[in-house]
N, C-alpha and C. Protein backbone atom coordinates (compact mmCIF):
# COMPACT_ATOMS: atom_id res chain seq x y z
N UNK A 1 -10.93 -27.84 70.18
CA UNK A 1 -10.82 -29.27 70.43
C UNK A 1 -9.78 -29.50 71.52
N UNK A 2 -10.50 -30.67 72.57
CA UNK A 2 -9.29 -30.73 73.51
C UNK A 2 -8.03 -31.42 73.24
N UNK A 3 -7.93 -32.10 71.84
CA UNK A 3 -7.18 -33.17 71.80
C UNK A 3 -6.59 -32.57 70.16
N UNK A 4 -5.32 -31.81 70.27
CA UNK A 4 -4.93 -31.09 68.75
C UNK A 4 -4.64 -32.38 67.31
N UNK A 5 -4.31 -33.97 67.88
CA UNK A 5 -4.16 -34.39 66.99
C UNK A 5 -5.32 -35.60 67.04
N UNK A 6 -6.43 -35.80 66.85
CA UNK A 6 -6.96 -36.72 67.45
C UNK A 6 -6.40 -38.14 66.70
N UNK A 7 -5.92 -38.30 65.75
CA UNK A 7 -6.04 -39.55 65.24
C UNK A 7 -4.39 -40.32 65.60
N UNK A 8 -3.88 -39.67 66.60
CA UNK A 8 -2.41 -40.15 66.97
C UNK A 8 -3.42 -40.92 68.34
N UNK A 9 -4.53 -40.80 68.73
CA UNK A 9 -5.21 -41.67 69.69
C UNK A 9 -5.31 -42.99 69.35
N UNK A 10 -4.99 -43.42 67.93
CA UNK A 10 -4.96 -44.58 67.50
C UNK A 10 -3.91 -44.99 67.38
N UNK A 11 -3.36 -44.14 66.66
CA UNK A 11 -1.66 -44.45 65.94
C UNK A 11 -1.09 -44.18 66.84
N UNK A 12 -0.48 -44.27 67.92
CA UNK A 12 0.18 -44.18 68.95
C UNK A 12 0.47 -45.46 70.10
N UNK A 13 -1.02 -46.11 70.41
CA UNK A 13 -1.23 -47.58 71.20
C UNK A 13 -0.86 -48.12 70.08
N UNK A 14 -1.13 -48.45 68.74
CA UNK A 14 -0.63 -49.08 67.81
C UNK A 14 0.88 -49.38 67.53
N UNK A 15 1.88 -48.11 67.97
CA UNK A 15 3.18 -48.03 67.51
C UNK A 15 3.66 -48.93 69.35
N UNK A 16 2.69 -48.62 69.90
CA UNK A 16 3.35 -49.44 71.45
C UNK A 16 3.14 -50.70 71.22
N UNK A 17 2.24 -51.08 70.80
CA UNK A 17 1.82 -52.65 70.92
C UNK A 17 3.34 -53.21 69.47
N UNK A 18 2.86 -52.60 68.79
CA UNK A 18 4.27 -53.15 67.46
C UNK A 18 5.62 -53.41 68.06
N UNK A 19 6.02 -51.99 69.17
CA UNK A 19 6.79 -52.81 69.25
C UNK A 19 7.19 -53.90 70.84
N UNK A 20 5.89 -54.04 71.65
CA UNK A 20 6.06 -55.15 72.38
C UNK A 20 5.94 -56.49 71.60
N UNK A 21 5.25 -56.35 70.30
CA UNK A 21 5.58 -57.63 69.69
C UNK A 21 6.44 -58.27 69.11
N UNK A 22 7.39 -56.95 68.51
CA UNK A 22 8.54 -57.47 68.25
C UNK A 22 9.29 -58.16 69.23
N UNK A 23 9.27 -57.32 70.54
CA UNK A 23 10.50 -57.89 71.64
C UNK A 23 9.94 -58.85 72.14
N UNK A 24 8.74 -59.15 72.15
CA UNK A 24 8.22 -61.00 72.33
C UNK A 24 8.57 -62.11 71.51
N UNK A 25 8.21 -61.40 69.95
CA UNK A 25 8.51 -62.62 69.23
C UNK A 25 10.10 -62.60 68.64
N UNK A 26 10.31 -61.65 68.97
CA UNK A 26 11.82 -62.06 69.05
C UNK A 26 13.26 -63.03 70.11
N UNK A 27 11.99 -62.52 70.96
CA UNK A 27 12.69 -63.82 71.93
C UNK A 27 11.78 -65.24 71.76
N UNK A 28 10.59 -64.95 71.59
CA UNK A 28 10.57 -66.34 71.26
C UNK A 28 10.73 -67.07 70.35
N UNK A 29 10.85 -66.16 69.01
CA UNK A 29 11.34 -67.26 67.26
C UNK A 29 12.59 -67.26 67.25
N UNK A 30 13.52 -66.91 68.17
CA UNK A 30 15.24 -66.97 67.87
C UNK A 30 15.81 -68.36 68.03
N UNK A 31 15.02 -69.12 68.74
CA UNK A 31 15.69 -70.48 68.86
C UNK A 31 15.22 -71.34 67.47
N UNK A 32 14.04 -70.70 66.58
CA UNK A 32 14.08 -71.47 65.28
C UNK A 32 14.96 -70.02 64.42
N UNK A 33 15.64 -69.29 64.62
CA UNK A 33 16.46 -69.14 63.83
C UNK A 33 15.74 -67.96 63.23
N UNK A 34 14.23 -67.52 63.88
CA UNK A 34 13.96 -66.56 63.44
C UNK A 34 14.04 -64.81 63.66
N UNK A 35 14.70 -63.78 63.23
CA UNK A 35 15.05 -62.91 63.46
C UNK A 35 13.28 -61.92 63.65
N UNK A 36 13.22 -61.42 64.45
CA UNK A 36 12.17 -60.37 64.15
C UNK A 36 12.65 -58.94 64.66
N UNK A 37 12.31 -58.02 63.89
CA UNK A 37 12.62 -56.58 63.93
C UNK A 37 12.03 -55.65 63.31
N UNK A 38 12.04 -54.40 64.01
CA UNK A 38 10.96 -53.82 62.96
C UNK A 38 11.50 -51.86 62.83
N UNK A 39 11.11 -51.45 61.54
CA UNK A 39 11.75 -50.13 61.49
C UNK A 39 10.68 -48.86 61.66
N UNK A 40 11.50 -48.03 62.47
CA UNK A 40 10.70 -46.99 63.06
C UNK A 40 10.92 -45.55 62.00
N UNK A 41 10.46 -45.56 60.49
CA UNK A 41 10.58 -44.36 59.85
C UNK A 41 10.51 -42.87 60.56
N UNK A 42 11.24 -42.00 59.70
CA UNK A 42 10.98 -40.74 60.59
C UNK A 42 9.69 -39.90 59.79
N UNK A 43 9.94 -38.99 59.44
CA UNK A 43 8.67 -38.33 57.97
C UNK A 43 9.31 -38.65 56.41
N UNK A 44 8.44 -39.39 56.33
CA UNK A 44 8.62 -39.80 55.32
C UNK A 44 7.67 -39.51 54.06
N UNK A 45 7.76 -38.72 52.85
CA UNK A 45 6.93 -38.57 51.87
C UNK A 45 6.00 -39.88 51.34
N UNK A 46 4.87 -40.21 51.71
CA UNK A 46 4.52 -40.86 51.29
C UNK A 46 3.11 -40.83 51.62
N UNK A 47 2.11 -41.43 50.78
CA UNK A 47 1.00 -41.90 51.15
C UNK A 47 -0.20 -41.43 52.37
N UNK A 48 0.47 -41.91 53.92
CA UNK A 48 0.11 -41.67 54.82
C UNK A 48 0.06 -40.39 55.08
N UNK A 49 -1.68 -40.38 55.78
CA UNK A 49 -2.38 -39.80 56.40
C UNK A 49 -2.94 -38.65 55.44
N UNK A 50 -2.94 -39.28 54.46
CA UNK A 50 -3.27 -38.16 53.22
C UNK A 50 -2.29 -37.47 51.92
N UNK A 51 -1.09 -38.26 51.76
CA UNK A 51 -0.02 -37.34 51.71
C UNK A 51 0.07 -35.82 52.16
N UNK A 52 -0.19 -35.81 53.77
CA UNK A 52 -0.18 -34.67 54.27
C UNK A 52 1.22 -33.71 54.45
N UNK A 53 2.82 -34.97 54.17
CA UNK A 53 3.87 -34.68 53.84
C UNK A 53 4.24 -33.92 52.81
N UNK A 54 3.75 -34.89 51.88
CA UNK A 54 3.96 -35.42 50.28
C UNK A 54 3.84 -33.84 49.43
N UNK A 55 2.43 -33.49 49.94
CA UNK A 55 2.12 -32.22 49.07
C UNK A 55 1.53 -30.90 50.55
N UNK A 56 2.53 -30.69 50.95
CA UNK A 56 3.01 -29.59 52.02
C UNK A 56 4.47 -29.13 52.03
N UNK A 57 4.78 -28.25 50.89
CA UNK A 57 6.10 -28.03 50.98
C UNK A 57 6.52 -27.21 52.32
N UNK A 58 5.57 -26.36 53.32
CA UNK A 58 6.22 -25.94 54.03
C UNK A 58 5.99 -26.95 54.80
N UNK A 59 5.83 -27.86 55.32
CA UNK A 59 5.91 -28.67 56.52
C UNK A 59 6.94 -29.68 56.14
N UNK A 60 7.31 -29.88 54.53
CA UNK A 60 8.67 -30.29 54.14
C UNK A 60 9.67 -29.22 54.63
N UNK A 61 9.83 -28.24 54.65
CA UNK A 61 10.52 -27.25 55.07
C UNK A 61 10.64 -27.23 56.87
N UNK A 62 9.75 -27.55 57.15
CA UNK A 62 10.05 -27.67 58.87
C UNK A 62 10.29 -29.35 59.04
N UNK A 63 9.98 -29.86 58.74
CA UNK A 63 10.66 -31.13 58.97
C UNK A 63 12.49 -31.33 58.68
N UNK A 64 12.96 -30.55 57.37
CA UNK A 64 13.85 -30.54 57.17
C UNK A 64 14.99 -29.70 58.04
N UNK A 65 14.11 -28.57 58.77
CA UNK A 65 14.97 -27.99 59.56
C UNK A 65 15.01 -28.71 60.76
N UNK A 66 14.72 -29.73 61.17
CA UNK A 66 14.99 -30.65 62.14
C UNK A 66 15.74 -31.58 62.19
N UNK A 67 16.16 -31.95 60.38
CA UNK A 67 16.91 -33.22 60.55
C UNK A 67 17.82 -32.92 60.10
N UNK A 68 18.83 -34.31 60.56
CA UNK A 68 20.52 -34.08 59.80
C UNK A 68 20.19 -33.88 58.33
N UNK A 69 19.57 -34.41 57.71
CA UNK A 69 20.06 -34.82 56.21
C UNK A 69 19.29 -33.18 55.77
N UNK A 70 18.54 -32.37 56.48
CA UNK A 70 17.59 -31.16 55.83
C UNK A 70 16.90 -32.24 55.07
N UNK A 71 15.99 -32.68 55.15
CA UNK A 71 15.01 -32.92 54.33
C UNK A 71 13.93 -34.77 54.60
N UNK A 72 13.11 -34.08 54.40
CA UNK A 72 11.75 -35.24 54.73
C UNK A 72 12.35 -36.80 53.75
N UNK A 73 12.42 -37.65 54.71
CA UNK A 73 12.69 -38.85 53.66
C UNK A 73 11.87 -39.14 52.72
N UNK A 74 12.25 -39.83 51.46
CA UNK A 74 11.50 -40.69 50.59
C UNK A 74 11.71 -42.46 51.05
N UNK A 75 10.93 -42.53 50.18
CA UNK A 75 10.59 -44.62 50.79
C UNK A 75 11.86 -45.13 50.22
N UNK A 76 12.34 -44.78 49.21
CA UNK A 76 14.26 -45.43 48.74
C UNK A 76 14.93 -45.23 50.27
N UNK A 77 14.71 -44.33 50.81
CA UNK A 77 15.82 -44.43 52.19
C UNK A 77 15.25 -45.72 53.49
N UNK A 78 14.56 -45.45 53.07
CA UNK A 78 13.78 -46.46 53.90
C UNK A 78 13.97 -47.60 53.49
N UNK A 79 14.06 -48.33 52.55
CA UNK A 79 13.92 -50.03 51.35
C UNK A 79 15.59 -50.14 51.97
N UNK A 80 16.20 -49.25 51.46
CA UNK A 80 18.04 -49.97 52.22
C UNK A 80 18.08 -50.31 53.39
N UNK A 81 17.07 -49.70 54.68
CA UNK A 81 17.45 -49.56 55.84
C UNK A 81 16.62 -51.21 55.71
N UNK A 82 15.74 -51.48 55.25
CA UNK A 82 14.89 -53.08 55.19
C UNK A 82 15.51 -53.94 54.99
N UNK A 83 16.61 -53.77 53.63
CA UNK A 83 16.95 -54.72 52.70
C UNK A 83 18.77 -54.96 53.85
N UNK A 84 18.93 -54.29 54.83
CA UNK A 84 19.95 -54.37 55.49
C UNK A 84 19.55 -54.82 56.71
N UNK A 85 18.77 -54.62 57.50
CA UNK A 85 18.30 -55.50 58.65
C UNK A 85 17.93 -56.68 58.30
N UNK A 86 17.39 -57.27 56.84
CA UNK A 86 16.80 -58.50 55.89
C UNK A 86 18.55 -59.14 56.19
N UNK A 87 19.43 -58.63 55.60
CA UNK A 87 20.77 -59.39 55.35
C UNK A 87 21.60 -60.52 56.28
N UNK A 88 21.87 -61.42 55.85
CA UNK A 88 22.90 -62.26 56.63
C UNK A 88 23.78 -61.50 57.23
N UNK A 89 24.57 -60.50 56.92
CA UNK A 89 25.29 -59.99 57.60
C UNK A 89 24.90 -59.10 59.19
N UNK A 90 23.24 -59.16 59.06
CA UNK A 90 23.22 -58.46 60.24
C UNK A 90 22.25 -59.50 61.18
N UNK A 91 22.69 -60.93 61.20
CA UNK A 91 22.10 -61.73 61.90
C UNK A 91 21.87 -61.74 63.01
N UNK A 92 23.20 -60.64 64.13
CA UNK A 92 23.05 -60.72 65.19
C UNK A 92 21.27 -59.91 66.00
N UNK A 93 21.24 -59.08 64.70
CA UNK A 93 20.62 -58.16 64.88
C UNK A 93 18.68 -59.37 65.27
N UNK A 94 18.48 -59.10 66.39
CA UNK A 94 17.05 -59.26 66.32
C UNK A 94 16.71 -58.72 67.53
N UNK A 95 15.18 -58.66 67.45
CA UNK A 95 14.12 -57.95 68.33
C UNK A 95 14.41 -56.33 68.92
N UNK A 96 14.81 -56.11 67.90
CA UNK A 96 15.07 -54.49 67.66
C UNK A 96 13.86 -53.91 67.23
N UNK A 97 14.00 -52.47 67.17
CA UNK A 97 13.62 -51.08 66.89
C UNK A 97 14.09 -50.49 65.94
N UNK A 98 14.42 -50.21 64.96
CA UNK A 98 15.24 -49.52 64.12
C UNK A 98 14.80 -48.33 63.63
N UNK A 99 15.27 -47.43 64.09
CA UNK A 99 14.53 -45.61 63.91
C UNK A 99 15.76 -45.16 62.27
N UNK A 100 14.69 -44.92 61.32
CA UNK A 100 15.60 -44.59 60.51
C UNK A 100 14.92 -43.10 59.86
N UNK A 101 15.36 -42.40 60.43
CA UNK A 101 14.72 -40.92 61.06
C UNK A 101 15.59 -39.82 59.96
N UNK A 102 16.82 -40.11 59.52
CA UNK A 102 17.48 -39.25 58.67
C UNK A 102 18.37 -38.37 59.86
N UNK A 103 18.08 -38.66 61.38
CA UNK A 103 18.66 -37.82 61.77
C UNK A 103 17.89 -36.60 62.39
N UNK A 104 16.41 -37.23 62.70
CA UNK A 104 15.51 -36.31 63.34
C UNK A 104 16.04 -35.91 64.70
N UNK A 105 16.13 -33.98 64.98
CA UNK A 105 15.66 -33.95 66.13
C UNK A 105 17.11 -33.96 67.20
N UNK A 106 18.45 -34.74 65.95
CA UNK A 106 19.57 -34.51 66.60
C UNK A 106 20.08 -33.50 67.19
C-alpha cells in the first residue's frame, strides 16, 4: 500500500480544520465573553480507533518510551487538563491549542 496509515487521510484535515476554528471563533466570541479552546491529547488509552492503544501492551511500551511520564495516558489526565482550561482562573486563556501529551517526544 502506498499510503502506511490510510485513515490519518481523514483524521488529519480534520485536526487542521479544529483547530482553524478554534482561532476564528475565538476571536470572534471574546467580545461576548466567550472563551473557545480546544485540547490536543497525546496517546491516550481509550476507545479510539479500536482500542488499538488500550489492548497493545507493546505499543503501550513504545509510546511510553517516548514520553516524560513513561507511559500512554488515561482519560483522568486528560478531564483535569478540561476542567482547568473550563476554570475562571484561566480566563485569560482563549483560542488556544492545548497539547496535553504527558510529555511526548520531549
Amino acid at each position: 500500500m502506498f499510503w502506511e496509515k490510510p485513515q490519518t487521510i481523514r483524521y488529519a484535515p480534520a485536526i487542521i480544520d479544529l483547530n482553524y476554528f478554534v482561532n476564528n471563533a475565538g476571536q470572534g466570541l471574546h467580545a461576548r465573553g466567550i472563551r473557545v479552546n480546544s485540547v490536543a491529547p497525546g496517546a491516550i488509552m481509550t476507545d479510539f480507533a479500536g482500542g488499538t492503544l488500550r489492548n497493545n501492551s507493546a505499543l503501550q511500551a513504545q509510546i511510553g518510551s517516548v514520553t516524560a511520564f513513561g507511559r500512554a495516558g488515561e482519560a483522568d489526565d486528560i478531564e483535569g487538563v478540561i476542567a482547568a482550561i473550563c476554570s475562571p482562573e484561566m480566563g485569560w486563556l482563549n483560542a488556544q491549542r492545548i497539547e496535553a501529551s504527558g510529555g511526548m517526544f520531549l
